[in-house]
Protein backbone atom coordinates (compact mmCIF):
# COMPACT_ATOMS: atom_id res chain seq x y z
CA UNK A 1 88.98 70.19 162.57
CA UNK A 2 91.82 72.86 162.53
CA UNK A 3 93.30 73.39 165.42
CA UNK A 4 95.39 76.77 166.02
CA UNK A 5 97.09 77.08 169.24
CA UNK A 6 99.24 80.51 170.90
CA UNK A 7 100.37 81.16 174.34
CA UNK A 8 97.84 83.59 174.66
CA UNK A 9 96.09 85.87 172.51
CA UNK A 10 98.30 86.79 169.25
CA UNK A 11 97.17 83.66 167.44
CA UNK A 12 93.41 84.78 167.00
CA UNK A 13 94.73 87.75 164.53
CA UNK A 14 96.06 84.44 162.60
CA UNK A 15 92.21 82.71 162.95
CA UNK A 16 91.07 85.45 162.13
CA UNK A 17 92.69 85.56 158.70
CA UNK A 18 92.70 81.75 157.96
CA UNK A 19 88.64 82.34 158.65
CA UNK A 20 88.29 85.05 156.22
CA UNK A 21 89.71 82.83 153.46
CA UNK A 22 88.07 79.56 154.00
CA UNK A 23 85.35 79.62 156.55
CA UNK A 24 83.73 76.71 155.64
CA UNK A 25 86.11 74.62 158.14
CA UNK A 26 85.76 73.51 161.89
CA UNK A 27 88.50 75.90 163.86
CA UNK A 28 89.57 75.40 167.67
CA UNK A 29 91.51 77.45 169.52
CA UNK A 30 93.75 77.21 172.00
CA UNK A 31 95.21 80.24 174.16
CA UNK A 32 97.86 79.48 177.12
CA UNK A 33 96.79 82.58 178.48
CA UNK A 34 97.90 81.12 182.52
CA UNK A 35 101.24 80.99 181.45
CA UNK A 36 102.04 83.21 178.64
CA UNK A 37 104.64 85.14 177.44
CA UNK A 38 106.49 81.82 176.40
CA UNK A 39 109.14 84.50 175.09
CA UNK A 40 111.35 84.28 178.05
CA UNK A 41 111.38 80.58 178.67
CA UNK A 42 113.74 78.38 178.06
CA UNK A 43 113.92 75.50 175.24
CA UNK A 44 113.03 72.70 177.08
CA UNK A 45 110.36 74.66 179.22
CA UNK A 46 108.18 75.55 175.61
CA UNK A 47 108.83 72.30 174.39
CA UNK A 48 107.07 70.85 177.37
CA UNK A 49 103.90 73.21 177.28
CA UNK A 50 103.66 72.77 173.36
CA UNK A 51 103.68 69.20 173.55
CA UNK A 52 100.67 69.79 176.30
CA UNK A 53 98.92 71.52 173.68
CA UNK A 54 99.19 69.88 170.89
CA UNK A 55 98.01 66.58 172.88
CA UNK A 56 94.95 69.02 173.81
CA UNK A 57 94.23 69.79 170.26
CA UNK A 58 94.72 66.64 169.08
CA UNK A 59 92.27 65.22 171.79
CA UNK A 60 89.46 67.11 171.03
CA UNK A 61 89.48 65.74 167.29
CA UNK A 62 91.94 68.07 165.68
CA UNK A 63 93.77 66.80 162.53
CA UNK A 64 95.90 69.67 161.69
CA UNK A 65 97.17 72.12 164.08
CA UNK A 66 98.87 75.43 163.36
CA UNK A 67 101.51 77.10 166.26
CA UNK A 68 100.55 80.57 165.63
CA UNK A 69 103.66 81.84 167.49
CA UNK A 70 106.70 82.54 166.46
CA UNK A 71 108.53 81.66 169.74
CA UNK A 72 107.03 77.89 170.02
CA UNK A 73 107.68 77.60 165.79
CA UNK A 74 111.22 78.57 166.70
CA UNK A 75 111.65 76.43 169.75
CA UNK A 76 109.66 73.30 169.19
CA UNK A 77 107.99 72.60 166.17
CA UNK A 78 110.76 71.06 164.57
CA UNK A 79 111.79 68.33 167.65
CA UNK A 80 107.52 67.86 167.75
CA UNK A 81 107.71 67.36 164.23
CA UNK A 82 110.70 65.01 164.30
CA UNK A 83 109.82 63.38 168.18
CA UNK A 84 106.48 63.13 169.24
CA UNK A 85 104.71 63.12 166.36
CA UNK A 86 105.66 59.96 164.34
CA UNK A 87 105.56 57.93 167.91
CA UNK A 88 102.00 59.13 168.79
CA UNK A 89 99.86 60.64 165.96
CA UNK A 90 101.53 59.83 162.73
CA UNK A 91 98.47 60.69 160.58
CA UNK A 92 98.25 64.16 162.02
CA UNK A 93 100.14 67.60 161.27
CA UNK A 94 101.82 70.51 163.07
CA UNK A 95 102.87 73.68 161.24
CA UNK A 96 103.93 76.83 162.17
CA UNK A 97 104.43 80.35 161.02
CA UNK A 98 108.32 80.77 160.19
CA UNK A 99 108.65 78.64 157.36
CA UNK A 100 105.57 80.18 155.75
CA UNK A 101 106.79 83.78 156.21
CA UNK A 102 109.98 83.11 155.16
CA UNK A 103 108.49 81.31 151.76
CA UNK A 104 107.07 85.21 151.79
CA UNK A 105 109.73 86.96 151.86
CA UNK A 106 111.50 85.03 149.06
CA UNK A 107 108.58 85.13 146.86
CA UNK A 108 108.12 89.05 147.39
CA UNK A 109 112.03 89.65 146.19
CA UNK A 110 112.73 91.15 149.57
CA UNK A 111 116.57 91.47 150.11
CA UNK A 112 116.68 93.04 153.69
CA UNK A 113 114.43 92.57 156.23
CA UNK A 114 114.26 93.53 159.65
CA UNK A 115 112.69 90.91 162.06
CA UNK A 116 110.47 92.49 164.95
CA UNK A 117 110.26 89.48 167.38
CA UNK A 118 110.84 88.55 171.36
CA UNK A 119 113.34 87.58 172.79
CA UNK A 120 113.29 84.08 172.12
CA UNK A 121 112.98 84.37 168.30
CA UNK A 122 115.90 86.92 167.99
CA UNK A 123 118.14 85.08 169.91
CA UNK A 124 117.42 81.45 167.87
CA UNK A 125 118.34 83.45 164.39
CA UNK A 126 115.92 81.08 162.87
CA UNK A 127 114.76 83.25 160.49
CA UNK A 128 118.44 83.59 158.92
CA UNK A 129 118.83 79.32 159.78
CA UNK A 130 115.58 79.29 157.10
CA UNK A 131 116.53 81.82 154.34
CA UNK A 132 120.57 80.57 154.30
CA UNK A 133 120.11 79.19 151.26
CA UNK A 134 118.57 81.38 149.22
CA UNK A 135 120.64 83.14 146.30
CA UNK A 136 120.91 85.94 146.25
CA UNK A 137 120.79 86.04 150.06
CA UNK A 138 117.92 88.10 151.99
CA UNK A 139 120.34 89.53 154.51
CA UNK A 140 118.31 89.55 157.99
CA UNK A 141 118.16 92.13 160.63
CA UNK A 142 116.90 91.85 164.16
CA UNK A 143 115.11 93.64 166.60
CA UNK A 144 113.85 92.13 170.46
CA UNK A 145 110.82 94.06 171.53
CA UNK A 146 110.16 92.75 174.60
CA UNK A 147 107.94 94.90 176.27
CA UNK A 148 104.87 95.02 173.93
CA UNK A 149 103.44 91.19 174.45
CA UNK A 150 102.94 91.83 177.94
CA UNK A 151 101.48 94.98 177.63
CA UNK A 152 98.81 93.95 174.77
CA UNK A 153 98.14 90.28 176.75
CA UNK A 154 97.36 92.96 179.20
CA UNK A 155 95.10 94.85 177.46
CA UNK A 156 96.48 97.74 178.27
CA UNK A 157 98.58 98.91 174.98
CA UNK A 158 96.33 102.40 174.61
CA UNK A 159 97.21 102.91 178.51
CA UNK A 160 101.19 102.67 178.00
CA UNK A 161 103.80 104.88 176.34
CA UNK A 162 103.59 102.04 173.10
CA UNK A 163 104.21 105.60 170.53
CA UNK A 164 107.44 105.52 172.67
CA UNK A 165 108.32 102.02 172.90
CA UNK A 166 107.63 101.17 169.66
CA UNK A 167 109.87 104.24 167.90
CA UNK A 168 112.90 102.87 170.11
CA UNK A 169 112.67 99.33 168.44
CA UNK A 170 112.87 100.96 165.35
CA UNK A 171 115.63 103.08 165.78
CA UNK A 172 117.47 100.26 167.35
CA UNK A 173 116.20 98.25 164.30
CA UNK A 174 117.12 101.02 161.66
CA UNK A 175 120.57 101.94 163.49
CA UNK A 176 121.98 98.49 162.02
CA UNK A 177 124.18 98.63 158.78
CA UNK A 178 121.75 98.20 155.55
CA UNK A 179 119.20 100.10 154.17
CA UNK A 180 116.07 98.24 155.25
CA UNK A 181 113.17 97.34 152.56
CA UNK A 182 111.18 94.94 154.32
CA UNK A 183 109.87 94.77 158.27
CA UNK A 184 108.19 91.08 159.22
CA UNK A 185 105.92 91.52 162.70
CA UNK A 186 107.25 88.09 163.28
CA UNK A 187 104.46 88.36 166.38
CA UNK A 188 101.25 87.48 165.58
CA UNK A 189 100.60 89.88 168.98
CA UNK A 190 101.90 92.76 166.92
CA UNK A 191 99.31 93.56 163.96
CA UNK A 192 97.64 95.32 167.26
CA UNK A 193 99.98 97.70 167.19
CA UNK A 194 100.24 97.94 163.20
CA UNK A 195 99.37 101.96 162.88
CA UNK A 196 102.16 102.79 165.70
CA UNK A 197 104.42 100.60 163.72
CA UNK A 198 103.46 102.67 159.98
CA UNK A 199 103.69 105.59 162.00
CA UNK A 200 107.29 105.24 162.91
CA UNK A 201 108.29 103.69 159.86
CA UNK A 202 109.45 105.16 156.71
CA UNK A 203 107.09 105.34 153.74
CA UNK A 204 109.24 102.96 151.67
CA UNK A 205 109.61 100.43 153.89
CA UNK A 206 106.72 97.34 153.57
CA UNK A 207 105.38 96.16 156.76
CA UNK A 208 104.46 92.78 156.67
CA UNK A 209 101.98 90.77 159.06
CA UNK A 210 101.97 87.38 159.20
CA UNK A 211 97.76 86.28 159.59
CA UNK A 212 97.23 86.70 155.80
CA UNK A 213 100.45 85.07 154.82
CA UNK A 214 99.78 82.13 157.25
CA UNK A 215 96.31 82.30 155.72
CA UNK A 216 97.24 81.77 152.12
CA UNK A 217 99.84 79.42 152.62
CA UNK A 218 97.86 77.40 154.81
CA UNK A 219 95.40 77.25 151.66
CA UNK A 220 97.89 76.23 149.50
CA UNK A 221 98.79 73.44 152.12
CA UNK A 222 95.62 71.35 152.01
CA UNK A 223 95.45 72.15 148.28
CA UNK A 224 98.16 70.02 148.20
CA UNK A 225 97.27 67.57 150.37
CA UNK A 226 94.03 66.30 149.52
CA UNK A 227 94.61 62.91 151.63
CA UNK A 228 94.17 65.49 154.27
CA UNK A 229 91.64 67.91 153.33
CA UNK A 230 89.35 65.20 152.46
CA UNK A 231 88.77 64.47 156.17
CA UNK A 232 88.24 67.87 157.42
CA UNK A 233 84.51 68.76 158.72
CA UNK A 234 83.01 71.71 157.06
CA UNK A 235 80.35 72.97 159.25
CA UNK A 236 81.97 76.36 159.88
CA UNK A 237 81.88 75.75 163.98
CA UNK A 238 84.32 77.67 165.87
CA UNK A 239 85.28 77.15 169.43
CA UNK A 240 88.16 78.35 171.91
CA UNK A 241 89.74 77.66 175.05
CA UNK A 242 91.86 79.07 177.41
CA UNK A 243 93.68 77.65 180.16
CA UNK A 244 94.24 81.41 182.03
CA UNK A 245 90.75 83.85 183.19
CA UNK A 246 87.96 83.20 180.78
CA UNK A 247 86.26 86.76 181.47
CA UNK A 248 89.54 87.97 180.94
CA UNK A 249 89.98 85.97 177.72
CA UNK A 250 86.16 87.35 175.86
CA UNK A 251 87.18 90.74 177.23
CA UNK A 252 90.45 90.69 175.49
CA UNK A 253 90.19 88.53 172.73
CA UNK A 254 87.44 90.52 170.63
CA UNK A 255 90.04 92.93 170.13
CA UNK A 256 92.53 90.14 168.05
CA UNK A 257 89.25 87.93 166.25
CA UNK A 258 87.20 90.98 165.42
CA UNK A 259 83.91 89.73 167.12
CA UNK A 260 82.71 88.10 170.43
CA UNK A 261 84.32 85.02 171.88
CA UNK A 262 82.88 82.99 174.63
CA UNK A 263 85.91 80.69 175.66
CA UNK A 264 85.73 77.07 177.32
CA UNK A 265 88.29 76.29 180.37
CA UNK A 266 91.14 74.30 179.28
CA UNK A 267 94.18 72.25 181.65
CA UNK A 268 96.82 71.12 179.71
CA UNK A 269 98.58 68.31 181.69
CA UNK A 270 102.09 66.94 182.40
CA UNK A 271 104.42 66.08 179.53
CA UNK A 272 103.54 62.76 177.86
């Protein structure tokens, strides 16, 4: 099974995606939705609720899991990599969306790209700490836009000013010295808002969203790991849980998978 896990809903426009392109897998998901936005936590604090959901995933027969947010790749996945993994589930994987979008990016020829993120993600720089070595450089530009999780976890982003919110970013975004050819929603909550975005956007600037990059990468992943692949189920069962309100959760969650969901509670525990 394939486990994808977000602190709330974002990560479903990612399942969504990996779906489309191989739906012949076993998928569980895993929405934080009681304590989400992880975008204003600190380090240590995401760390500990990753770890908690990872262990989840894991428990309920996952093999692979992907951290479809970009504030938990940033913050953890490299010390769960490095830490907890080797010590308790050495024959399973984490992966997460930075490294994949960034393999993106290089691949496209982009040379400056402006980063729409929270808070969390802008102030790590990771993206920059991941393209560093690439010559020529892609020189990196960000923007913190942290008003529009909350207000699409909310369900409420056709109720709020989001025209207005969203044309600040960019013109904070665009005010910075280059000449912009590239924006990465490096939220996988953001595709929600993906017309606002084009609308305030010049023409000749690409927007990028992560699900479909995350989708064919994560193809190209068990391609090359068949040791892996070969011990995936293919019956093409889906399930998700949420640890926040499950009416809330089917209500909401349609809008990011495309099609009903009927969640299962979930508790994540203390840190192991």
């Amino acid at each position: 099974m394939i486990g994808v896990f977000d602190s709330g809903f974002g990560g479903l426009t990612v399942l969504k995606s990996v779906v489309q392109k191989m739906p012949e897998y076993n998928y569980l998901y895993l929405g934080d939705s009681a304590r989400v936005p992880y975008g204003e936590r600190s380090q240590e604090t995401v760390y500990e609720y990753t770890i908690q959901a990872v262990d989840f995933l894991f428990k309920k027969g996952c093999l692979l899991v992907i951290i479809a947010c970009n504030t938990v790749s940033s913050r953890a996945l490299r010390r769960i990599q490095q830490e907890f993994l080797p010590g308790r589930y050495p024959d399973r994987k984490v992966l997460g969306v930075i490294r994949p979008s960034a393999e993106e990016l290089v691949e496209r020829g982009c040379r400056k790209v402006g980063i729409l993120a929270t808070k969390g993600v802008v102030d790590s720089k990771i993206y920059t700490e991941e393209l560093e070595d690439i010559d020529p450089p892609i020189e990196i530009f960000y923007q913190s836009c942290p008003l529009l999780v909350p207000i699409i976890e909310a369900g409420r982003q056709d109720e709020y000013r989001c025209d207005e919110f969203v044309s600040g970013y960019l013109s904070g975004l665009f005010a910075q010295e280059g000449a912009i050819d590239t924006i990465l929603l490096s939220c996988t909550h953001y595709p929600i808002l993906y017309e606002i975005f084009r609308r305030h956007t010049p023409p000749q600037v690409e927007i990028l969203s992560q699900a479909p990059i995350i989708a064919d990468k994560l193809e190209d992943y068990l391609t090359r790991h068949p040791e892996l692949e070969r011990r995936l189920f293919r019956e093409g069962a889906r399930a998700f849980f949420s640890t926040g309100s499950l009416e809330t959760f089917d209500r909401l969650a349609g809008l990011f998978y495309g099609g009903p969901i009927h969640a299962t509670p979930a508790t994540l525990g203390a840190s192991l």
